[in-house]
C-alpha atoms as a PDB file:
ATOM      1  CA  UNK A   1       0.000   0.000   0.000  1.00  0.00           C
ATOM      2  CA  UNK A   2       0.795   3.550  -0.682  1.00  0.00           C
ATOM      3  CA  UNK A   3       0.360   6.857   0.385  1.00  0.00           C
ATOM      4  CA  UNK A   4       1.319  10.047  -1.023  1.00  0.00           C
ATOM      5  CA  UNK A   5       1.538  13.407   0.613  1.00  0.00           C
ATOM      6  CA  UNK A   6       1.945  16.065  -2.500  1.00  0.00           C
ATOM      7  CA  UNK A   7      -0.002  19.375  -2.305  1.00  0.00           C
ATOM      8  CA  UNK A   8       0.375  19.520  -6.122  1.00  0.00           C
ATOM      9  CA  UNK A   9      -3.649  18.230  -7.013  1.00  0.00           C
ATOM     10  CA  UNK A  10      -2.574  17.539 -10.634  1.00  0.00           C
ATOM     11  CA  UNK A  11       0.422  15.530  -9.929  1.00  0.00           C
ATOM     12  CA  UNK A  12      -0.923  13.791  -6.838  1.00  0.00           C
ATOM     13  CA  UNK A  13      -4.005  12.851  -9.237  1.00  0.00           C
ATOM     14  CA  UNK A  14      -2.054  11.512 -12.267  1.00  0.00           C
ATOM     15  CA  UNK A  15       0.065   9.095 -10.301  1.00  0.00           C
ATOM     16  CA  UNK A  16      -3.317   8.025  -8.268  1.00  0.00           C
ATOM     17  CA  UNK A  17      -4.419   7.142 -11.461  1.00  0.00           C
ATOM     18  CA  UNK A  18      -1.085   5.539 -12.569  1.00  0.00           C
ATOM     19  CA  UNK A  19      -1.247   3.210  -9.364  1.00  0.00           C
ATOM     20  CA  UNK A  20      -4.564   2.181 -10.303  1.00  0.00           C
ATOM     21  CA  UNK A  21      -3.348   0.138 -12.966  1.00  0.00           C
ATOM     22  CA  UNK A  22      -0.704  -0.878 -11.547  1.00  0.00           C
ATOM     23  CA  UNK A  23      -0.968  -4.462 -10.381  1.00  0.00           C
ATOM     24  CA  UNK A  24       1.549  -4.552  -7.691  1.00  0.00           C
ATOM     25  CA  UNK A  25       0.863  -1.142  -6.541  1.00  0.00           C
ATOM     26  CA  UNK A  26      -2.063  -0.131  -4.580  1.00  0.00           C
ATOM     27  CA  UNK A  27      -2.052   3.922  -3.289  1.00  0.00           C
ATOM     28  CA  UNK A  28      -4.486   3.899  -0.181  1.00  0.00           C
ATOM     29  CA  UNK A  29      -3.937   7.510   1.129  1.00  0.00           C
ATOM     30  CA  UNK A  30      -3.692  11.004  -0.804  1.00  0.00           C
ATOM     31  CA  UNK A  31      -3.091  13.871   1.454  1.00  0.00           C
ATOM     32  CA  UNK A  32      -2.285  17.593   0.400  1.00  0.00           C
ATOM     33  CA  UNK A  33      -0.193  17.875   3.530  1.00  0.00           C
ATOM     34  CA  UNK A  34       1.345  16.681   6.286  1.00  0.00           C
ATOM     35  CA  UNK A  35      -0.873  17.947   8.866  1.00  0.00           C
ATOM     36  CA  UNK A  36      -3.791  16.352   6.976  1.00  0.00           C
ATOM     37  CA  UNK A  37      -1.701  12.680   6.938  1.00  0.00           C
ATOM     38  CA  UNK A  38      -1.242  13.602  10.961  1.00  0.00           C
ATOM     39  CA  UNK A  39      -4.940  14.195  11.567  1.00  0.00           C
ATOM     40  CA  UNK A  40      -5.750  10.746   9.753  1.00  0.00           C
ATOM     41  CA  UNK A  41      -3.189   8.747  11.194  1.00  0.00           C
ATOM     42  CA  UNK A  42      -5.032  10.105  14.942  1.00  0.00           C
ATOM     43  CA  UNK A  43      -8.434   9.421  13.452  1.00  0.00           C
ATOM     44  CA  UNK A  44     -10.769   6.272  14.932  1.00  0.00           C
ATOM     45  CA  UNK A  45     -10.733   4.531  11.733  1.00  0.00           C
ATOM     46  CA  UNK A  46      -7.130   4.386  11.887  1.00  0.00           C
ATOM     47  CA  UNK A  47      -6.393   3.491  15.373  1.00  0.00           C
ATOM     48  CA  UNK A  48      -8.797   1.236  14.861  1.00  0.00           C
ATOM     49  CA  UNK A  49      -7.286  -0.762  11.892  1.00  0.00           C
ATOM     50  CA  UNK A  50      -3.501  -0.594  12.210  1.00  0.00           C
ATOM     51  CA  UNK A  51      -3.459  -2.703   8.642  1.00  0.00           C
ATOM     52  CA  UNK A  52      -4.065   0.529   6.943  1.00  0.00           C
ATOM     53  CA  UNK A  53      -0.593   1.381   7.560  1.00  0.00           C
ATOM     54  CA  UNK A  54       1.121   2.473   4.120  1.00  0.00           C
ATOM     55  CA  UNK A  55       4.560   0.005   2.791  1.00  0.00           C
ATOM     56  CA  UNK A  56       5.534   2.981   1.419  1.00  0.00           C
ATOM     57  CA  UNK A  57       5.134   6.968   1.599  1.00  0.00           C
ATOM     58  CA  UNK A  58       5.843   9.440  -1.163  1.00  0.00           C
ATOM     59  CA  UNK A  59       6.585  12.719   0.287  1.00  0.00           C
ATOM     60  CA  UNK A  60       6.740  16.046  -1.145  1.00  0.00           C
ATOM     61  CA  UNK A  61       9.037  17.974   0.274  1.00  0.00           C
ATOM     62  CA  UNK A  62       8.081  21.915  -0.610  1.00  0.00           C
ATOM     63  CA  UNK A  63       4.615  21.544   1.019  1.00  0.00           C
ATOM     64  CA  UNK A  64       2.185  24.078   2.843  1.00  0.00           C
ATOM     65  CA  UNK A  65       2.406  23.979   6.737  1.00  0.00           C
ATOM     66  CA  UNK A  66       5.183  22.113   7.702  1.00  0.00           C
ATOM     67  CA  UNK A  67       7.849  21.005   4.914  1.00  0.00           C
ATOM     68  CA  UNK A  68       8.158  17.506   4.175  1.00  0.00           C
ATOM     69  CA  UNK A  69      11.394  17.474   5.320  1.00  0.00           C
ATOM     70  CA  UNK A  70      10.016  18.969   8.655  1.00  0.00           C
ATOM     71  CA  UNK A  71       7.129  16.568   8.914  1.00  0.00           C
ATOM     72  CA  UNK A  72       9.633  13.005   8.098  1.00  0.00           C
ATOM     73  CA  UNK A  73      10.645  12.956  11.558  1.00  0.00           C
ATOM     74  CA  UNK A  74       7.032  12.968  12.862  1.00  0.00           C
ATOM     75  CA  UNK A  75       6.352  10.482   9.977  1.00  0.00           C
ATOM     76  CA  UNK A  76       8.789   8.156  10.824  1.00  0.00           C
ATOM     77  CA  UNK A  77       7.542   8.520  14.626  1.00  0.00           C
ATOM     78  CA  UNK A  78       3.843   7.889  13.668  1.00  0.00           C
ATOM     79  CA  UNK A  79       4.967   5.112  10.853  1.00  0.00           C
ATOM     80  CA  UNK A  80       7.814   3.229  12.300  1.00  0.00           C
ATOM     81  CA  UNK A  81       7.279   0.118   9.303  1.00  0.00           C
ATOM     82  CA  UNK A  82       6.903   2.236   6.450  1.00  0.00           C
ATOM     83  CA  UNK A  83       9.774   3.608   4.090  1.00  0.00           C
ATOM     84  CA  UNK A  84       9.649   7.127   2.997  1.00  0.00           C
ATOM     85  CA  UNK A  85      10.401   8.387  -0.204  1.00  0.00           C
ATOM     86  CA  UNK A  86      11.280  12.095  -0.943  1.00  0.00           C
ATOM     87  CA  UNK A  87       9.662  12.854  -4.014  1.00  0.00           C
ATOM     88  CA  UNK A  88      10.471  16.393  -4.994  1.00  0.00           C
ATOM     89  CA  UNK A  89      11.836  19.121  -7.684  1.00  0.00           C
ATOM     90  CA  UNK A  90      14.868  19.626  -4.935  1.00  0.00           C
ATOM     91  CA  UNK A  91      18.069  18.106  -5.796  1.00  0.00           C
ATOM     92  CA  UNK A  92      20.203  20.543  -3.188  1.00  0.00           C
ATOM     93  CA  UNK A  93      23.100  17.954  -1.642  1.00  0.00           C
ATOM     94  CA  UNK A  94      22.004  19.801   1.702  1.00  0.00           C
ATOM     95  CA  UNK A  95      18.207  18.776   1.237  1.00  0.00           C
ATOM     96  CA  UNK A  96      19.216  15.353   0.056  1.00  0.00           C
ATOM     97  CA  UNK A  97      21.721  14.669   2.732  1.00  0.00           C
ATOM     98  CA  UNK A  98      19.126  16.093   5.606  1.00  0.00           C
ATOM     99  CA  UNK A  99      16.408  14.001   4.102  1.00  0.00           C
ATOM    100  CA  UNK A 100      18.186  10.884   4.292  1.00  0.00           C
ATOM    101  CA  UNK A 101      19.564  11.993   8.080  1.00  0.00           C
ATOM    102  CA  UNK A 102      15.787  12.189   9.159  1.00  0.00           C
ATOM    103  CA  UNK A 103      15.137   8.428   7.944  1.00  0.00           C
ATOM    104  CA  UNK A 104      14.081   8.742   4.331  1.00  0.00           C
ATOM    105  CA  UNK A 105      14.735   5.428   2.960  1.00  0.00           C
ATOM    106  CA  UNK A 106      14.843   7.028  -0.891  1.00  0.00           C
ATOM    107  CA  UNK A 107      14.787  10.240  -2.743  1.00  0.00           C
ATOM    108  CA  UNK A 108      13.677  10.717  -6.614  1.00  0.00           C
ATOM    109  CA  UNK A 109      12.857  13.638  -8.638  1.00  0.00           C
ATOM    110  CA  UNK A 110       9.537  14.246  -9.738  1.00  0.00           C
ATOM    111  CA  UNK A 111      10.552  14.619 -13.668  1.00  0.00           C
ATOM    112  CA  UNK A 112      11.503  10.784 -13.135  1.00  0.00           C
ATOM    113  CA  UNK A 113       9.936   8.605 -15.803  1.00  0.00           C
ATOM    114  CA  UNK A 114       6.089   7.030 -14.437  1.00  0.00           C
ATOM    115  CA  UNK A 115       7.629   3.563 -14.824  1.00  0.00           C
ATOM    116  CA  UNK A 116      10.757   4.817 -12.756  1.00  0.00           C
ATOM    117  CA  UNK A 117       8.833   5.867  -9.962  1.00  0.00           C
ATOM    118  CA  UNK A 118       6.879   2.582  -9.653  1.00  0.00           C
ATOM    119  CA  UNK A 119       9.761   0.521  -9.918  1.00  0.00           C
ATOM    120  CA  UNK A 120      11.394   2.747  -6.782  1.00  0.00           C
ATOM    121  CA  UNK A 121       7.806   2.173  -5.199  1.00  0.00           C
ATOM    122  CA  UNK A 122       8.110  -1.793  -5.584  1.00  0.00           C
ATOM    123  CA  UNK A 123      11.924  -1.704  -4.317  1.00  0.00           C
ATOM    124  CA  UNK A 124      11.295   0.387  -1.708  1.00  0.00           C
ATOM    125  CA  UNK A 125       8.423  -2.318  -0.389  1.00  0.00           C
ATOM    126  CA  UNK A 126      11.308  -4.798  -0.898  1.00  0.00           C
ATOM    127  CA  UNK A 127      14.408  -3.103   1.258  1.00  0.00           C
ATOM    128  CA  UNK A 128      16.366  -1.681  -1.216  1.00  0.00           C
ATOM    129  CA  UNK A 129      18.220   1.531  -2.322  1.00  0.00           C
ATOM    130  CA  UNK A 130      17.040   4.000  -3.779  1.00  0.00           C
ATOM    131  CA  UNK A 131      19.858   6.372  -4.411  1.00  0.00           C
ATOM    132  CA  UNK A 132      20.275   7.200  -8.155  1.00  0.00           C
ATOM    133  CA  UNK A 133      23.805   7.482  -8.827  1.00  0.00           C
ATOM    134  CA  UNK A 134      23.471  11.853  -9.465  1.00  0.00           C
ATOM    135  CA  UNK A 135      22.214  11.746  -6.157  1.00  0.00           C
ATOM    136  CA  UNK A 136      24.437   9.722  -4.911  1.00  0.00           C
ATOM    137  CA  UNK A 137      27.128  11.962  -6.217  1.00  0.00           C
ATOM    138  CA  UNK A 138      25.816  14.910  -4.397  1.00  0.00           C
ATOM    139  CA  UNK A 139      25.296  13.286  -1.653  1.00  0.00           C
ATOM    140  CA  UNK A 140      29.217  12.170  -1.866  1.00  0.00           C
ATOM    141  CA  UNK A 141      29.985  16.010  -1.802  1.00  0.00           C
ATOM    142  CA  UNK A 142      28.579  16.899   1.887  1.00  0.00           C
ATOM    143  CA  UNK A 143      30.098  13.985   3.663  1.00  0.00           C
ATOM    144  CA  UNK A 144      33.555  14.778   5.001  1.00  0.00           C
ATOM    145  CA  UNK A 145      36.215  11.587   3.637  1.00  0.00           C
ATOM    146  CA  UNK A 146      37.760   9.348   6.431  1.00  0.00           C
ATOM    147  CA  UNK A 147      39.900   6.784   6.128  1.00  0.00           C
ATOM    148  CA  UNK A 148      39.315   3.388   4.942  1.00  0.00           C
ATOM    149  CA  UNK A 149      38.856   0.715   7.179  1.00  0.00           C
ATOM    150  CA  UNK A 150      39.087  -3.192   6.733  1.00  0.00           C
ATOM    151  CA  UNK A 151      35.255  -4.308   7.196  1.00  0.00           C
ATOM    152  CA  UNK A 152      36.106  -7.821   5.548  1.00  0.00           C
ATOM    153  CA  UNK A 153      34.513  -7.768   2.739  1.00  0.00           C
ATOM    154  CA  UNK A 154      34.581 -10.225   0.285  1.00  0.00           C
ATOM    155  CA  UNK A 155      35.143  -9.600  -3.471  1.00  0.00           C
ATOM    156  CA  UNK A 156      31.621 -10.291  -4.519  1.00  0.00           C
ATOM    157  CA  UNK A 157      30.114  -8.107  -1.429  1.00  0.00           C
ATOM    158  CA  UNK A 158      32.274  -5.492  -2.922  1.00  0.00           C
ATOM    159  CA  UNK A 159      30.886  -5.610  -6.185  1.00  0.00           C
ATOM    160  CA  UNK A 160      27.248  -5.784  -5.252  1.00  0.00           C
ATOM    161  CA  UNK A 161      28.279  -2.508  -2.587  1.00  0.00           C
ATOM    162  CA  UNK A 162      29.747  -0.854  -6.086  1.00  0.00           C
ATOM    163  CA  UNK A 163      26.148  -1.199  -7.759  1.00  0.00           C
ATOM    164  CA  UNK A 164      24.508  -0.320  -4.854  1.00  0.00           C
ATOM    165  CA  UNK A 165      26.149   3.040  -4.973  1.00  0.00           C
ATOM    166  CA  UNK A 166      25.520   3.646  -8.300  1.00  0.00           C
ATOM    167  CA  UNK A 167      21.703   3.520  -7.517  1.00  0.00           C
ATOM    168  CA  UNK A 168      20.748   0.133  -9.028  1.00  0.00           C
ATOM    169  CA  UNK A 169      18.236  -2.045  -7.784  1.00  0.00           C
ATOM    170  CA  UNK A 170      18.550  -5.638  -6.423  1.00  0.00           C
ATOM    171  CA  UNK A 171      16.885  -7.021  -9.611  1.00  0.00           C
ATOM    172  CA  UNK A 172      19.400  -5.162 -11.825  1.00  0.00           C
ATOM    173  CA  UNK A 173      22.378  -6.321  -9.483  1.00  0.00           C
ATOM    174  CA  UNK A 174      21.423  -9.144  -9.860  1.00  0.00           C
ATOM    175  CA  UNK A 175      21.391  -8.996 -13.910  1.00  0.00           C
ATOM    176  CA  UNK A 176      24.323  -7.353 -13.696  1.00  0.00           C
ATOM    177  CA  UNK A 177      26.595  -9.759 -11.784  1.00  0.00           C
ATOM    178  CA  UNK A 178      24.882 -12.550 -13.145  1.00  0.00           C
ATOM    179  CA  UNK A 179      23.349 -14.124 -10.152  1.00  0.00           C
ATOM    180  CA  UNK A 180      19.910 -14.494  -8.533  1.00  0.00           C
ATOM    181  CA  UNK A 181      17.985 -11.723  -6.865  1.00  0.00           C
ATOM    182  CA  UNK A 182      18.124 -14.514  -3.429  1.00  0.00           C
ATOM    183  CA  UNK A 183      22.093 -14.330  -3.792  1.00  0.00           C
ATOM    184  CA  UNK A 184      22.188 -10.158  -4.335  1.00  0.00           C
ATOM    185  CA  UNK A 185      19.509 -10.154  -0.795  1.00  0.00           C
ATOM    186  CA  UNK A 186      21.935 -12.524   1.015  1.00  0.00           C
ATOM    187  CA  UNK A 187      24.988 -10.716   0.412  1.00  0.00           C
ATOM    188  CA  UNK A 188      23.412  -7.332   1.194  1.00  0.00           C
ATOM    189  CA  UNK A 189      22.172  -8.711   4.235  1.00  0.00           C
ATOM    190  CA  UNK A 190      25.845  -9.742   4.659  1.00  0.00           C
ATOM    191  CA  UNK A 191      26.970  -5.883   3.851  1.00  0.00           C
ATOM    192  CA  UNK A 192      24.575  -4.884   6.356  1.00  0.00           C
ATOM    193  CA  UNK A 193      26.303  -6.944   9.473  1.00  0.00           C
ATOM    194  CA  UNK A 194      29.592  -5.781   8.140  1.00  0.00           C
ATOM    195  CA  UNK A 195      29.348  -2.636   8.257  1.00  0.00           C
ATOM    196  CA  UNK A 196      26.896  -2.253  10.855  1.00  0.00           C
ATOM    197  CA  UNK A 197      24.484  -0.691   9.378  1.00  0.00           C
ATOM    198  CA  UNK A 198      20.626  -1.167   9.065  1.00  0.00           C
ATOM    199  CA  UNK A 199      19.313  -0.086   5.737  1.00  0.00           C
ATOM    200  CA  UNK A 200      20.755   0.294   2.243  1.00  0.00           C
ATOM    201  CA  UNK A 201      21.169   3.911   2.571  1.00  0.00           C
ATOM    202  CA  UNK A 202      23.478   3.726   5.428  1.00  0.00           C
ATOM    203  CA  UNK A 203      25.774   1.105   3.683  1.00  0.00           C
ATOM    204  CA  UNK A 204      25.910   3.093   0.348  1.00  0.00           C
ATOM    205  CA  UNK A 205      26.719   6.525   2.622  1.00  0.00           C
ATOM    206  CA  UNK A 206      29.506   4.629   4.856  1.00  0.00           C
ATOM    207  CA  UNK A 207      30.828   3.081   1.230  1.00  0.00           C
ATOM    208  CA  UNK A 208      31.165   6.632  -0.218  1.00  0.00           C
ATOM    209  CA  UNK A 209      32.331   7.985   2.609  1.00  0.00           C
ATOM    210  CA  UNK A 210      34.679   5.810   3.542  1.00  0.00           C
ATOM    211  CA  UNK A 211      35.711   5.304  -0.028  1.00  0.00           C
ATOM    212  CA  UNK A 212      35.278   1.368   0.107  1.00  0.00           C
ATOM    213  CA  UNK A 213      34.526   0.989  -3.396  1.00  0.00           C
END
C-alpha cells in the first residue's frame, strides 16, 4: 500500500491514477499535507485498523504547513514500518543529505519517468536503495572523507556494494553480476552486518564515505 503526501492536485491525481493500474501497486492515502496525513493517522478509523498502515510513503518535500522534510521525523515517529520516499523538484546535496539523516529510505525527482517511480515504489516495499547514482554523487559532496577501514569484505560483497552506490536495484544487481535476486539479498544482508548498518542507505553513505569501493 501507498500513500502520497503532494499538495500539487494535478500531480498527486495523475500518479493516483497511474497506481490504479498498476498491479503490484495499490495507493491507499492522498493527502495535500502533512498535517492532513497527521490528523488521519489520529483518526478512529485508523487506530482502529492498524493494517491501513502504508509500505511505502511518497513525500513532497516543498509543502504548505510544515515542509516535508520537517514533517519526516514525525512520519517516521507515527509510521515506524513504512519507508519514505522524498519525491520532490529539490536536488540541493544539503536537502538530500538532511532528508536521508531524518530516515528517508529514498529520494527521486519528480521529472523521473512514471515507470521509474513505480519501480522505486516496488523496491522500496522490498528493502532496497534507492539512491540514483546523481544523487548519490551529491550526496558524496557533503560527507567529510575518512579513512578506509578493513570491514572484511569479500570480493563479490564489494561488487554488489559498487552497484549499490551507483543507484541500481537488487533485480538489476542481480542482472548485472549474473546471479539471482536470493544471492544479491543474502549478500546485502551480509553488507549490512559488516558494516553495521541497518538499511541500504546507510551502507551506500559509509561506502562513499569511507571510499570502500
Amino acid at each position: 500500500m501507498v500513500w502520497m503526501i503532494e499538495d500539487d492536485t494535478v500531480f498527486r491525481d495523475t500518479f493516483a491514477s497511474v497506481f490504479e493500474l498498476s498491479p503490484d501497486v495499490s495507493c491507499t492515502g492522498l493527502f495535500g499535507s502533512c498535517e492532513d496525513a497527521f490528523a488521519y493517522i489520529n483518526s478512529a478509523d485508523y487506530v482502529a485498523d492498524t493494517t491501513l498502515a502504508p509500505d511505502v510513503v511518497l513525500l513532497d518535500i516543498n509543502l504548505p504547513g510544515k515542509s516535508g522534510l520537517e514533517g519526516l521525523e514525525t512520519l517516521k515517529d507515527l509510521l515506524p514500518q513504512s519507508r519514505i520516499v522524498m519525491l520532490t523538484i529539490r536536488d540541493e546535496a544539503e536537502t538530500i543529505f538532511e532528508a536521508f539523516r531524518k530516515g528517508a529510505s529514498g529520494y527521486l525527482p519528480k521529472n523521473a519517468p512514471v515507470d521509474e517511480i513505480l519501480d522505486a515504489v516496488n523496491e522500496a516495499y522490498r528493502g532496497g536503495t534507492l539512491m540514483p547514482a546523481p544523487v548519490a554523487r551529491k550526496v558524496l559532496a557533503t560527507l567529510q572523507s575518512g579513512p578506509t577501514k578493513d570491514y572484511d569484505l569479500s570480493d563479490r560483497e564489494v561488487d554488489v556494494l559498487r552497484e549499490m552506490t551507483n543507484g541500481k536495484s537488487q533485480q538489476a544487481i542481480a542482472d548485472a553480476l549474473f546471479v539471482s535476486r536470493h544471492t544479491v539479498n543474502t549478500h546485502i544482508q551480509h553488507i549490512y552486518e559488516k558494516l553495521h548498518v541497518h538499511s541500504g542507505i546507510e551502507a551506500v553513505a559509509k561506502a562513499l564515505r569511507e571510499r570502500l569501493v
